[in-house]
PDB file of N, CA and C in Angstrom:
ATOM      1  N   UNK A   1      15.621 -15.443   4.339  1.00  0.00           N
ATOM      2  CA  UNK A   1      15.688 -14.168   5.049  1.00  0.00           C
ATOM      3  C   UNK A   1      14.882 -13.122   4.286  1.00  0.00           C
ATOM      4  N   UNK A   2      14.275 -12.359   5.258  1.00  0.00           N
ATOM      5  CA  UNK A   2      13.404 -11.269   4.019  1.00  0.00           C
ATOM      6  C   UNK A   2      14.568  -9.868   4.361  1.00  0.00           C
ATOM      7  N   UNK A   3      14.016  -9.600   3.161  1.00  0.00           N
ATOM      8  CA  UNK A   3      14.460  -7.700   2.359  1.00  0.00           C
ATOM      9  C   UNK A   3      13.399  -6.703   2.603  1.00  0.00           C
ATOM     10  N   UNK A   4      14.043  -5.768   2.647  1.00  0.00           N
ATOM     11  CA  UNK A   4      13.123  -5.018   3.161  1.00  0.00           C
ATOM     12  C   UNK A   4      13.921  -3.948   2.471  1.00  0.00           C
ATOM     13  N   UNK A   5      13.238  -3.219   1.368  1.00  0.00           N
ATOM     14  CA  UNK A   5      13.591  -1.829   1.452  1.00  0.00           C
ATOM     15  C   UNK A   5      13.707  -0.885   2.043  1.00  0.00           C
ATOM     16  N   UNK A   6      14.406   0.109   1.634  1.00  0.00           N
ATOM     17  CA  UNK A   6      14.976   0.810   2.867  1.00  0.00           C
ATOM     18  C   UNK A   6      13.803   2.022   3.124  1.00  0.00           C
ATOM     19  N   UNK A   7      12.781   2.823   1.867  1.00  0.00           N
ATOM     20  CA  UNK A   7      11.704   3.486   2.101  1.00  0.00           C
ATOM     21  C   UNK A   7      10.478   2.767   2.577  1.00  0.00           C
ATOM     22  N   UNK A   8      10.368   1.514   2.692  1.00  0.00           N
ATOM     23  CA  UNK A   8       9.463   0.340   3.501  1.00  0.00           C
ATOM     24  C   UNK A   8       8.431   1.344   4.510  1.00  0.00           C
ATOM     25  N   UNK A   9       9.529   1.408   5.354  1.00  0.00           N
ATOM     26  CA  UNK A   9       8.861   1.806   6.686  1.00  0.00           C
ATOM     27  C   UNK A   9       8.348   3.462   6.676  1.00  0.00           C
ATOM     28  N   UNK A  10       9.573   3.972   6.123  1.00  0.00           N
ATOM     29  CA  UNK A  10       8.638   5.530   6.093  1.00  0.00           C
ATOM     30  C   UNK A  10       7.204   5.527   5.425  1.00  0.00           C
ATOM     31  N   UNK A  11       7.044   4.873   3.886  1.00  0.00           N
ATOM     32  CA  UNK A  11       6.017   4.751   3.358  1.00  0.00           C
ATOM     33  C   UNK A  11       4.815   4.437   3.992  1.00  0.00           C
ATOM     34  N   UNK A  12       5.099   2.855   4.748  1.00  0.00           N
ATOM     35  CA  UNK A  12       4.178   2.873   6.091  1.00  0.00           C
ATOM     36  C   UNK A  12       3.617   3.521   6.437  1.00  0.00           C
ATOM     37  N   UNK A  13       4.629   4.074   7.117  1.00  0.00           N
ATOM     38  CA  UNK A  13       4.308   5.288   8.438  1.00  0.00           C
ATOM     39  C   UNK A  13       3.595   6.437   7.574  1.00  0.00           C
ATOM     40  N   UNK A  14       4.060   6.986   6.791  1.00  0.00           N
ATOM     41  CA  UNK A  14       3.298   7.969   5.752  1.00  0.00           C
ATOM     42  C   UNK A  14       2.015   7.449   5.519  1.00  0.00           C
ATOM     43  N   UNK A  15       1.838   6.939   5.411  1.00  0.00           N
ATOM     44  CA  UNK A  15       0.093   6.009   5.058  1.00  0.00           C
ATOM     45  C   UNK A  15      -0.632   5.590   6.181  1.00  0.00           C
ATOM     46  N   UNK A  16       0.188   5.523   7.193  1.00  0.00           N
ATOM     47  CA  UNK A  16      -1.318   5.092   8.366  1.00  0.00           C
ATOM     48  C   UNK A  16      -1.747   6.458   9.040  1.00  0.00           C
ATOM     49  N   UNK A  17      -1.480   7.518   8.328  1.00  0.00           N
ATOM     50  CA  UNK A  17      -2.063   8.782   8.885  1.00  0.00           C
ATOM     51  C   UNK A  17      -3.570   9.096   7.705  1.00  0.00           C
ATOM     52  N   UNK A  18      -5.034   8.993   8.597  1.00  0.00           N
ATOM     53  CA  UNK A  18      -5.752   8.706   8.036  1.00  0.00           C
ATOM     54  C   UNK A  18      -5.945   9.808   6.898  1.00  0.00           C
ATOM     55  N   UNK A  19      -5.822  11.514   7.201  1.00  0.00           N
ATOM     56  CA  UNK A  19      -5.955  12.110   6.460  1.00  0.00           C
ATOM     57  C   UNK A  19      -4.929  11.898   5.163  1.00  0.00           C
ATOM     58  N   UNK A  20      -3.708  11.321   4.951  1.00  0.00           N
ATOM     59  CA  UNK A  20      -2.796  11.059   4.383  1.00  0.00           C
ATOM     60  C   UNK A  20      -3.342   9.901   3.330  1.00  0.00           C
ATOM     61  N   UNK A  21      -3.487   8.979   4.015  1.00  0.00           N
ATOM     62  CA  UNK A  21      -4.300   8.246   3.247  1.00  0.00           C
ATOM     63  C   UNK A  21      -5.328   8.427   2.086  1.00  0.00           C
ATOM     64  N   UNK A  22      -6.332   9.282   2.937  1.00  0.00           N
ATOM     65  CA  UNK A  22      -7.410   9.874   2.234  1.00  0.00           C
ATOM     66  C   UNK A  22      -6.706  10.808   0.873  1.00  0.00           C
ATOM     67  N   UNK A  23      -5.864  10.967   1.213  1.00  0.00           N
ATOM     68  CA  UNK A  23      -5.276  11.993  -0.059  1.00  0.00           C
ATOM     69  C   UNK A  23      -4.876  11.024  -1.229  1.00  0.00           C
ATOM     70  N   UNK A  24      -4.082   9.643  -0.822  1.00  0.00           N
ATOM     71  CA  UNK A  24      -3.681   8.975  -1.729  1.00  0.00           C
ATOM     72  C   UNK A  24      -5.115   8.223  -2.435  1.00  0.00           C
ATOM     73  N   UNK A  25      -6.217   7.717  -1.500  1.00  0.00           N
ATOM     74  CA  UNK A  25      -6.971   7.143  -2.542  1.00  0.00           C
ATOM     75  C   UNK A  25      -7.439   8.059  -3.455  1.00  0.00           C
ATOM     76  N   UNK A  26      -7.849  10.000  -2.900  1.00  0.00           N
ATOM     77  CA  UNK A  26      -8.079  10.313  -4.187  1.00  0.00           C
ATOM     78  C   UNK A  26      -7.158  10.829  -5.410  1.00  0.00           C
ATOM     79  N   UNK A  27      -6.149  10.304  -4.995  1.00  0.00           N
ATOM     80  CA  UNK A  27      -4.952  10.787  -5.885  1.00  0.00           C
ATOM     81  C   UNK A  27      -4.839   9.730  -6.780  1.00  0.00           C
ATOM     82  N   UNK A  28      -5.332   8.300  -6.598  1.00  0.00           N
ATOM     83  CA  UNK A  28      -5.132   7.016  -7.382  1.00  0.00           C
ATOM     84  C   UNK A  28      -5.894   7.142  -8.141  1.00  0.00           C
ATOM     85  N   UNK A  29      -7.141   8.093  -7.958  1.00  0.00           N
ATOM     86  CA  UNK A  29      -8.299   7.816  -9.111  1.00  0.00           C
ATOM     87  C   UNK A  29      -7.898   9.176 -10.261  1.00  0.00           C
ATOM     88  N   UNK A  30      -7.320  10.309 -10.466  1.00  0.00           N
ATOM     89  CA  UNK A  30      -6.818  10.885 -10.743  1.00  0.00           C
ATOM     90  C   UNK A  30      -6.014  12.146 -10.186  1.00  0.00           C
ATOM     91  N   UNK A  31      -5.123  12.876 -10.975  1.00  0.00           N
ATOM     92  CA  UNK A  31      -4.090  13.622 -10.132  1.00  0.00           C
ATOM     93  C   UNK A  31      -5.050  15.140  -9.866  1.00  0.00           C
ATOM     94  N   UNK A  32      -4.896  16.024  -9.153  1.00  0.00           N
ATOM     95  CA  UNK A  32      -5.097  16.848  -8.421  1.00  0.00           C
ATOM     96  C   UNK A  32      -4.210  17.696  -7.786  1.00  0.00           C
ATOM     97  N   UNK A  33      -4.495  19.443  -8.264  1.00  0.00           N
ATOM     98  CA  UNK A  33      -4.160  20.505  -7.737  1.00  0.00           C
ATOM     99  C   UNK A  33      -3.520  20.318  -6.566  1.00  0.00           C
ATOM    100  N   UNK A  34      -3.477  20.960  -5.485  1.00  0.00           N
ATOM    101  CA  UNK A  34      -3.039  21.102  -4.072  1.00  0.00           C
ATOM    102  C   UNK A  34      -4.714  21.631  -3.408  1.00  0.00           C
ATOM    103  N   UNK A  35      -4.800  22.775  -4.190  1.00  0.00           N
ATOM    104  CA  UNK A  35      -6.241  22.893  -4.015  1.00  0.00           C
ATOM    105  C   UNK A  35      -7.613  22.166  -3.938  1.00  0.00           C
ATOM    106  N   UNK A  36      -7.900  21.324  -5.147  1.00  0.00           N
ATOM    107  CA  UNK A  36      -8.509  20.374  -4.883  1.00  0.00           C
ATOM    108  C   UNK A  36      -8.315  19.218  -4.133  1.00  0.00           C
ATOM    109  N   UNK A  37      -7.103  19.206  -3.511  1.00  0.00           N
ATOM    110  CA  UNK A  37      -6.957  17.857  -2.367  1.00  0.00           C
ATOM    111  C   UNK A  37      -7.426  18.487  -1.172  1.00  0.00           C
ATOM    112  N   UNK A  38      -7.143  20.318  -1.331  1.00  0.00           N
ATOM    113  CA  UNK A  38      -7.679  20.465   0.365  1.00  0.00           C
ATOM    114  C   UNK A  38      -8.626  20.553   0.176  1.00  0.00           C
ATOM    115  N   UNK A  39     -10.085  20.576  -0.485  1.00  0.00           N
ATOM    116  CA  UNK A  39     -11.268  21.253  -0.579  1.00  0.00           C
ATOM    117  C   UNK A  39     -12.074  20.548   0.482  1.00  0.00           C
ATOM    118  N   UNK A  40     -12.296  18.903   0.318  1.00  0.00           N
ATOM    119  CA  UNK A  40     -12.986  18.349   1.145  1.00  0.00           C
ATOM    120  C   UNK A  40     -12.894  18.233   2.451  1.00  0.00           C
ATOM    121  N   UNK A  41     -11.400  18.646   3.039  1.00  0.00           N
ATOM    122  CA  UNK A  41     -10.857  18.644   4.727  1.00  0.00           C
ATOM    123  C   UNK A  41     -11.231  19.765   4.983  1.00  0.00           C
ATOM    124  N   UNK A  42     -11.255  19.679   6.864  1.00  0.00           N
ATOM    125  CA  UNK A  42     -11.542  20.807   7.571  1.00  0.00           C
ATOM    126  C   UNK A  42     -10.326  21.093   7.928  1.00  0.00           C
ATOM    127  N   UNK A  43      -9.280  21.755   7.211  1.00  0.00           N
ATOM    128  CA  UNK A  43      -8.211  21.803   7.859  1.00  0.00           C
ATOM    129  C   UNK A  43      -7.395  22.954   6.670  1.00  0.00           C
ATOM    130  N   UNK A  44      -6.789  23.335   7.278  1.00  0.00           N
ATOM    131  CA  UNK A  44      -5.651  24.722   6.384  1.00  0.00           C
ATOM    132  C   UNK A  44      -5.185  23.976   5.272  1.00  0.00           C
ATOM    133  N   UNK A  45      -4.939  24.798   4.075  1.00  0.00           N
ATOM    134  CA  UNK A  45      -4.079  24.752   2.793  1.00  0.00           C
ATOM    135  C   UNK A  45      -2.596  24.733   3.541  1.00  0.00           C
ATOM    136  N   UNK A  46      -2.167  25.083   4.092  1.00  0.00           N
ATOM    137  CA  UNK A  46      -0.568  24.881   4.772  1.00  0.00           C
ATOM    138  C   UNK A  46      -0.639  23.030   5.606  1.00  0.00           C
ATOM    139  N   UNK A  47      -1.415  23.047   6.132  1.00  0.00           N
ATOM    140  CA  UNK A  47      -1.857  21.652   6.968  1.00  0.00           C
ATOM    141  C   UNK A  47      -1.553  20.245   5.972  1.00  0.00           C
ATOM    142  N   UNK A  48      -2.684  20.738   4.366  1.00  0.00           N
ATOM    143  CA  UNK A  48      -2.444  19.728   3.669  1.00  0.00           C
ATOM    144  C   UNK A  48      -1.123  20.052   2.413  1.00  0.00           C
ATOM    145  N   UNK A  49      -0.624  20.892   2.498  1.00  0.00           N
ATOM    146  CA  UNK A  49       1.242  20.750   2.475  1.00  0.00           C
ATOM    147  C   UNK A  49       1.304  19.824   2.809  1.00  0.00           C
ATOM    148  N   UNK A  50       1.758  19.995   4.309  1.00  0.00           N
ATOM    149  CA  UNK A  50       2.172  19.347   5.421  1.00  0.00           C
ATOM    150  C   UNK A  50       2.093  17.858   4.761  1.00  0.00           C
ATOM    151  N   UNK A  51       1.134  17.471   4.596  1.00  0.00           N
ATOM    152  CA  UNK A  51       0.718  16.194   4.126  1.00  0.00           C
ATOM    153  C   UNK A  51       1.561  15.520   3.403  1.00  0.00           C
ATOM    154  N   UNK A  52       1.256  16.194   2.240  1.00  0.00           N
ATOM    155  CA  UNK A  52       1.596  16.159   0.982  1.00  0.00           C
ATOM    156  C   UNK A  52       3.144  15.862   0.695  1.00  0.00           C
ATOM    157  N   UNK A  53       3.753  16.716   1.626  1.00  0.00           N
ATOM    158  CA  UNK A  53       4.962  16.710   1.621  1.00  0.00           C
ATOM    159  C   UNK A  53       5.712  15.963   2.642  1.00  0.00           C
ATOM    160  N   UNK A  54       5.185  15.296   3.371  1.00  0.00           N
ATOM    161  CA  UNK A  54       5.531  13.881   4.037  1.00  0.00           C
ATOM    162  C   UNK A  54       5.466  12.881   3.189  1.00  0.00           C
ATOM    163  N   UNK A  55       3.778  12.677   2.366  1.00  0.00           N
ATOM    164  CA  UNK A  55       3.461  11.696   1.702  1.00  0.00           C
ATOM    165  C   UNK A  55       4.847  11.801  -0.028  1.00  0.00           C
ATOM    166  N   UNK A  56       4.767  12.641  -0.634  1.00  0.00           N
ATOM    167  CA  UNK A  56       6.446  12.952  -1.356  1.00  0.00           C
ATOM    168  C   UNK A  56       7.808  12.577  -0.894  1.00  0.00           C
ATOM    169  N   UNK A  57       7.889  12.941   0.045  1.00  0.00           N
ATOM    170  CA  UNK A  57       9.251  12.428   0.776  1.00  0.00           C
ATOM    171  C   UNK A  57       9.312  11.186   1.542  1.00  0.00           C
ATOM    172  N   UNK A  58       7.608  10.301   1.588  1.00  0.00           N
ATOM    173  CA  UNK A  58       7.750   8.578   1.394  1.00  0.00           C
ATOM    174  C   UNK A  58       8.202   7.967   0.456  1.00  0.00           C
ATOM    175  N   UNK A  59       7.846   8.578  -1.011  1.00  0.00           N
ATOM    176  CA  UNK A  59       7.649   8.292  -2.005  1.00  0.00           C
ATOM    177  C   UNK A  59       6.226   7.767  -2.331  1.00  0.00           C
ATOM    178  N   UNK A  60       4.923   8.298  -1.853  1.00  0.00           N
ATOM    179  CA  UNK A  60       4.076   7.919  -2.348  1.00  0.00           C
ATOM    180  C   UNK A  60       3.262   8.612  -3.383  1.00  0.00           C
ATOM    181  N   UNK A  61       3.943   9.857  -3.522  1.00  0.00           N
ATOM    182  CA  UNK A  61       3.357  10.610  -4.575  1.00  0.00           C
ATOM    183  C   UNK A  61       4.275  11.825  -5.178  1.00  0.00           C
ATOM    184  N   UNK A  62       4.033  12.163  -6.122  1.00  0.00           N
ATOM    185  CA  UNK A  62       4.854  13.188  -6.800  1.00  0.00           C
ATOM    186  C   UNK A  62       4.279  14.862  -6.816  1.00  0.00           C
ATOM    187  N   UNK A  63       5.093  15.770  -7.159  1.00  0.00           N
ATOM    188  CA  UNK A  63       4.571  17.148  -7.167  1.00  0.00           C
ATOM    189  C   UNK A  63       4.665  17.416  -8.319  1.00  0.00           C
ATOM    190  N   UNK A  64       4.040  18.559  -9.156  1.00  0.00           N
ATOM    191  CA  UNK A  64       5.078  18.712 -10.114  1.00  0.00           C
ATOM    192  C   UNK A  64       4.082  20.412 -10.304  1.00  0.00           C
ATOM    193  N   UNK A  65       4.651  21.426 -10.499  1.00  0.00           N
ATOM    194  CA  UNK A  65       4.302  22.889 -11.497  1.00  0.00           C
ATOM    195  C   UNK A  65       3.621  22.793 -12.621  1.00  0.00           C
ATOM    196  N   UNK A  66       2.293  23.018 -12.783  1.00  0.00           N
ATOM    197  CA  UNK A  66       1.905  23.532 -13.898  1.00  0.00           C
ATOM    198  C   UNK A  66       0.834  24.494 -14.250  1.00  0.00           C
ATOM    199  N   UNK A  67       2.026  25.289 -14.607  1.00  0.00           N
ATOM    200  CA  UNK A  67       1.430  26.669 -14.690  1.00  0.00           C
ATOM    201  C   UNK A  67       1.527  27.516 -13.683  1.00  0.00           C
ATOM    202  N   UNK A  68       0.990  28.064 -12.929  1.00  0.00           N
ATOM    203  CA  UNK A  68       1.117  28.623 -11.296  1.00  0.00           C
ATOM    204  C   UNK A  68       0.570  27.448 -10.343  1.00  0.00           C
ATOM    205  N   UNK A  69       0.058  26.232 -11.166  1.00  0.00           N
ATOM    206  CA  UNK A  69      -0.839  25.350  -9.806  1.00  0.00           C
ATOM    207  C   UNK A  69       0.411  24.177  -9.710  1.00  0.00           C
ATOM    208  N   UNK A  70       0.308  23.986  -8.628  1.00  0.00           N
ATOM    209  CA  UNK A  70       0.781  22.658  -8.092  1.00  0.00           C
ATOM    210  C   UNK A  70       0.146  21.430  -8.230  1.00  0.00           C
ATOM    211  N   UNK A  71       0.645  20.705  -9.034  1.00  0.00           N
ATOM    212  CA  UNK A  71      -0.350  19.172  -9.325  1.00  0.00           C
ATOM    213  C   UNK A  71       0.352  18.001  -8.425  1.00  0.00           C
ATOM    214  N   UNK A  72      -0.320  17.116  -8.104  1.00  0.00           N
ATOM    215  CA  UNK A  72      -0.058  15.867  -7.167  1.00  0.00           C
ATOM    216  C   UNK A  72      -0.360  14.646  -8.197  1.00  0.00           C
ATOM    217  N   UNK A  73       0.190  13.711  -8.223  1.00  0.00           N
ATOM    218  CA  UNK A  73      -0.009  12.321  -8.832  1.00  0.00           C
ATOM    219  C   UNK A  73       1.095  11.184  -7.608  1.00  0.00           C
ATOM    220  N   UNK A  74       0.340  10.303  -8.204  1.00  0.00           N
ATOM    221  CA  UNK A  74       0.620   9.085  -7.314  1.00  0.00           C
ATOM    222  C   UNK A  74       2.147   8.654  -7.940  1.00  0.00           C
ATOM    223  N   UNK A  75       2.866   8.402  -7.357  1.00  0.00           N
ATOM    224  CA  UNK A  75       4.228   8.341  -7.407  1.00  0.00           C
ATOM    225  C   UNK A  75       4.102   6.987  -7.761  1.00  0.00           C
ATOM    226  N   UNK A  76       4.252   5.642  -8.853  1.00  0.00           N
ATOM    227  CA  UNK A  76       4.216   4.234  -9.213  1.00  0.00           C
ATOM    228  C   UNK A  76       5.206   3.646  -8.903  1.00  0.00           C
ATOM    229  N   UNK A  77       6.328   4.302  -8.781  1.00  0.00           N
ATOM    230  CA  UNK A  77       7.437   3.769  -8.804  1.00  0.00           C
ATOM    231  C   UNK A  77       7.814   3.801  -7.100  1.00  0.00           C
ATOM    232  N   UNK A  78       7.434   4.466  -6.482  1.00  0.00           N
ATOM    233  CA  UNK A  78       7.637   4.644  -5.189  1.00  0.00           C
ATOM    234  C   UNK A  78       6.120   3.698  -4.019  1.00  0.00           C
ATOM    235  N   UNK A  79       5.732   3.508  -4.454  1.00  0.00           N
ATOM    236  CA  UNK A  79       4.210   2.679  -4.065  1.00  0.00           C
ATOM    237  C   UNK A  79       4.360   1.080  -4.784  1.00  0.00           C
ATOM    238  N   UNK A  80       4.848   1.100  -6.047  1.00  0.00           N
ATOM    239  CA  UNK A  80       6.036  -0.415  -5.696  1.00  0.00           C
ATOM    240  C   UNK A  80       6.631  -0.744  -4.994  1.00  0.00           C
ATOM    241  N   UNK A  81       7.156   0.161  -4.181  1.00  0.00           N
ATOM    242  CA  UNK A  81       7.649  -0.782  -3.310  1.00  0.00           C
ATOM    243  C   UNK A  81       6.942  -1.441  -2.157  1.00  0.00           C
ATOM    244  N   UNK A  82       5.886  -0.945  -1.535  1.00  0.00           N
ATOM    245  CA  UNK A  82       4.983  -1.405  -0.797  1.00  0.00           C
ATOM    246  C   UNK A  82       4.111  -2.673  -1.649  1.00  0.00           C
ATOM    247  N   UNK A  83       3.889  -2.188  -2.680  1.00  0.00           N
ATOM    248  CA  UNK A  83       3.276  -3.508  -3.324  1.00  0.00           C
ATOM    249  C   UNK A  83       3.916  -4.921  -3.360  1.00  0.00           C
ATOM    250  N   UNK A  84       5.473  -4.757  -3.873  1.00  0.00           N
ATOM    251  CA  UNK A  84       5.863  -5.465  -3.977  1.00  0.00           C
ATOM    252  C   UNK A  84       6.368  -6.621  -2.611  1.00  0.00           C
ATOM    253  N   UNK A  85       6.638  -5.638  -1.502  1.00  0.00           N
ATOM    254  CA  UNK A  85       6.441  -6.648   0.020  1.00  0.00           C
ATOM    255  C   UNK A  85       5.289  -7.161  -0.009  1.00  0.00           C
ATOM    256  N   UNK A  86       4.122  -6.288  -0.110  1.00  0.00           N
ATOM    257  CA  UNK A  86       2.641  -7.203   0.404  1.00  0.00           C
ATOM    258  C   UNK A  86       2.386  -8.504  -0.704  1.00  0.00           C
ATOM    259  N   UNK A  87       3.423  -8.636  -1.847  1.00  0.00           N
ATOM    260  CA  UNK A  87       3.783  -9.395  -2.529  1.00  0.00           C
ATOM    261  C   UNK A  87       4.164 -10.634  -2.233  1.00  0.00           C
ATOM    262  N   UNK A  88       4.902 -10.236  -1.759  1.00  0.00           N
ATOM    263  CA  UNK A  88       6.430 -11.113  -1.120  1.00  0.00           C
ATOM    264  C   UNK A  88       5.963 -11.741   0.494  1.00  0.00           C
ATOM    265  N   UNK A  89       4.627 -10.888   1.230  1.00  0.00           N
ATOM    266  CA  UNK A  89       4.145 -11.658   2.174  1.00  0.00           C
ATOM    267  C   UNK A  89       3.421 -12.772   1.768  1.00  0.00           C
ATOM    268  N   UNK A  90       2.226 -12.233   0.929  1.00  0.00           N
ATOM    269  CA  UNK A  90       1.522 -13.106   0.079  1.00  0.00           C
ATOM    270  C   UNK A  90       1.727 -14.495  -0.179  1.00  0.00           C
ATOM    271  N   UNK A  91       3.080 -14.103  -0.885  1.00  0.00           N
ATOM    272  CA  UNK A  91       3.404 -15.357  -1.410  1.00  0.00           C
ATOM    273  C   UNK A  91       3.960 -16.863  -0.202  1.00  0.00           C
ATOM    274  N   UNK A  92       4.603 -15.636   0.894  1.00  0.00           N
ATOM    275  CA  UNK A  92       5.228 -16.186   2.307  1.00  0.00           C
ATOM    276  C   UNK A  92       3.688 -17.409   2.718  1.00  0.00           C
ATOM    277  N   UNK A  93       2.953 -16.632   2.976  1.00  0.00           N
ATOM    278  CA  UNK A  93       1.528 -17.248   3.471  1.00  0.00           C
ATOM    279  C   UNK A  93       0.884 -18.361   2.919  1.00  0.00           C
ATOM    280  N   UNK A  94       0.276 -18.093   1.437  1.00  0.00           N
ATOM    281  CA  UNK A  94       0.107 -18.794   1.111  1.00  0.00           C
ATOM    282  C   UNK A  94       0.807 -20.231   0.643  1.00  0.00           C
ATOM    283  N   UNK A  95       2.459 -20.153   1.145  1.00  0.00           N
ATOM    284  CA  UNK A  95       3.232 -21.306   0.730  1.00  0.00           C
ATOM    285  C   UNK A  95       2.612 -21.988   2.274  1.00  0.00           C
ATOM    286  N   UNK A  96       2.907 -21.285   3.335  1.00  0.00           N
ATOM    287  CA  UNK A  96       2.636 -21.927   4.651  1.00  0.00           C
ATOM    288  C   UNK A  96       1.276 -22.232   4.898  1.00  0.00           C
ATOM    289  N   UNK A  97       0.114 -21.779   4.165  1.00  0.00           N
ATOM    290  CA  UNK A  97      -1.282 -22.235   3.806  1.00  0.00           C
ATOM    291  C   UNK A  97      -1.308 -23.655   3.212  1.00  0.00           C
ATOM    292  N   UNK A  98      -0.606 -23.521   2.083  1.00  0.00           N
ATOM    293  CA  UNK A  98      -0.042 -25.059   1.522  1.00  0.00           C
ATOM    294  C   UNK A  98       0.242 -25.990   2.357  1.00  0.00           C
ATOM    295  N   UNK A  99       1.752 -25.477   2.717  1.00  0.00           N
ATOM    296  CA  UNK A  99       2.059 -26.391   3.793  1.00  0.00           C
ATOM    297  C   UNK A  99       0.611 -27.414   4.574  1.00  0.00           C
ATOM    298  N   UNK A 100       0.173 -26.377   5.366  1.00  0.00           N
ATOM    299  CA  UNK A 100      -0.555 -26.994   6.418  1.00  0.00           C
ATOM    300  C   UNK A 100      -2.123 -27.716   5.450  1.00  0.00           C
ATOM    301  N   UNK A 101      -2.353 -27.343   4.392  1.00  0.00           N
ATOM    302  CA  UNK A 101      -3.325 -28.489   4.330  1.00  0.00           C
ATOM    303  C   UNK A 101      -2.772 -29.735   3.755  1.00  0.00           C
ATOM    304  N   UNK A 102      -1.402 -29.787   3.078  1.00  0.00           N
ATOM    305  CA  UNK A 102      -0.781 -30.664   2.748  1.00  0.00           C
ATOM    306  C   UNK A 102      -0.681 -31.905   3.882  1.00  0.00           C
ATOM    307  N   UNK A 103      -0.085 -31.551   5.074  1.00  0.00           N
ATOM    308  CA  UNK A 103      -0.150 -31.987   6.288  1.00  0.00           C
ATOM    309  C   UNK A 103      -1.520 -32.537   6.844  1.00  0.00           C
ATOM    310  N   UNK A 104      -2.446 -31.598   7.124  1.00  0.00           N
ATOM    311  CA  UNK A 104      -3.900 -31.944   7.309  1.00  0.00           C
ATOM    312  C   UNK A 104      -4.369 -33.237   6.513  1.00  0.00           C
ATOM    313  N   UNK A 105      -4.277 -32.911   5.400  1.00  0.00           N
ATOM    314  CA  UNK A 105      -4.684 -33.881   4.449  1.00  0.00           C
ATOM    315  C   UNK A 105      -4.079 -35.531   4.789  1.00  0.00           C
ATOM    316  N   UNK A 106      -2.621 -35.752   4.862  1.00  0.00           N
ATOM    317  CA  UNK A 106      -1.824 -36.553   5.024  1.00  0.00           C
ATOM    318  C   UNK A 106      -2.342 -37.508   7.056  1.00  0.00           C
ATOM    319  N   UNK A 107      -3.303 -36.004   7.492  1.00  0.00           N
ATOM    320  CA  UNK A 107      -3.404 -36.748   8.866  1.00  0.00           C
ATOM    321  C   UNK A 107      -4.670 -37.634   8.546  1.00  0.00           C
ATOM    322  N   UNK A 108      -5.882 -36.704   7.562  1.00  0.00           N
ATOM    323  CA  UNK A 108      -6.611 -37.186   7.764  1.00  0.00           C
ATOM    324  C   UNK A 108      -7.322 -38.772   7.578  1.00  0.00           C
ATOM    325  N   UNK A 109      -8.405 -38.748   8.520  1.00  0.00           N
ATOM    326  CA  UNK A 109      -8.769 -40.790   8.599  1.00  0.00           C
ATOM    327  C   UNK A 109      -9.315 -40.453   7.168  1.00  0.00           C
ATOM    328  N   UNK A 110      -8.996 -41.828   6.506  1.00  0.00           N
ATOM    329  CA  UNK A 110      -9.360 -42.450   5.530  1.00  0.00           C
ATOM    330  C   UNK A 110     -11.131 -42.382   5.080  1.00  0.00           C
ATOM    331  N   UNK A 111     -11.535 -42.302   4.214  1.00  0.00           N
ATOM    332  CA  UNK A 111     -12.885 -42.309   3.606  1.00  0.00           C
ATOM    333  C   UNK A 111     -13.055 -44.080   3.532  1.00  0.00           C
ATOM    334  N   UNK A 112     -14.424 -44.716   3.714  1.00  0.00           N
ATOM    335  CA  UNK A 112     -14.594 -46.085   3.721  1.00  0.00           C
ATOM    336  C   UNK A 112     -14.236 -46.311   2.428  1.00  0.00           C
ATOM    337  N   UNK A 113     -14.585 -45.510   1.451  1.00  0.00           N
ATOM    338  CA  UNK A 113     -14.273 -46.539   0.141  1.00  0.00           C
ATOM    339  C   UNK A 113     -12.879 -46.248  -0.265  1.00  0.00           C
ATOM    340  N   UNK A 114     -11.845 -45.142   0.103  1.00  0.00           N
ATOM    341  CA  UNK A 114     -10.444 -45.632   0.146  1.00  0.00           C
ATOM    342  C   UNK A 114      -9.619 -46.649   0.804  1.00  0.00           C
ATOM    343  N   UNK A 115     -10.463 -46.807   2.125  1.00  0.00           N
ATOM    344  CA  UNK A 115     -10.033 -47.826   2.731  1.00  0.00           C
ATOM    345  C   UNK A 115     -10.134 -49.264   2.294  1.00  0.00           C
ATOM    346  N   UNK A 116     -11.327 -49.401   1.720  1.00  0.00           N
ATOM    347  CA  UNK A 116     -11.737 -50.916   0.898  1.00  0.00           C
ATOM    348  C   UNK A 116     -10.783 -50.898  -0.740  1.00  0.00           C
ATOM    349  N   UNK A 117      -9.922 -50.171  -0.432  1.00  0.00           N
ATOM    350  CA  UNK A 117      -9.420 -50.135  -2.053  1.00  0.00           C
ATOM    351  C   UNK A 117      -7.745 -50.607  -1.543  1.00  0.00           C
TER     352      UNK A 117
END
């Protein structure tokens, strides 16, 4: 039976919003203001809140004060958990990948010189 954490699906859902996204890959390469996440969008400093604070309350990233600026970093502990399903599919697949050439193999006709042996 599979498990499924219980932030699974919000995280998801938090991530297939493309601008959302876009925030986390540049948040993986290092952390960033509030400011510098909105610079490159065409869209309001309140808008990428908005974001931000969906993508936080997935758990895909953290906030934190410093100084008067607001800094963003990628939340590790909360983005484990997505890792760890696409893990746990992984592993699902490739057993049933196994499986079937195991099978394949077992159908296939014989090579002449196994057969003469």
């Amino acid at each position: 039976m599979l498990n499924f954490h219980p932030k699974l699906a919000g995280l998801m859902t938090a991530l297939s919003d493309p601008t959302r996204l876009a925030i986390v890959e540049k948040l993986s390469l290092t952390p960033l203001s509030v400011s510098e996440i909105a610079a490159p969008f065409d869209m309001s400093l309140a808008a990428i809140v908005q974001h931000i604070q969906v993508l936080e309350k997935a758990g895909a990233v953290r906030t934190f004060k410093q100084g008067r600026t607001r800094r963003c970093i990628i939340d590790t502990a909360g983005m484990a958990v997505l890792k760890n399903w696409l893990t746990d599919r992984e592993r699902f697949w490739q057993g049933q990948f196994d499986n079937l050439e195991a099978i394949l193999d077992a159908e296939a006709p014989k090579s002449i010189e196994e057969r003469d042996t």
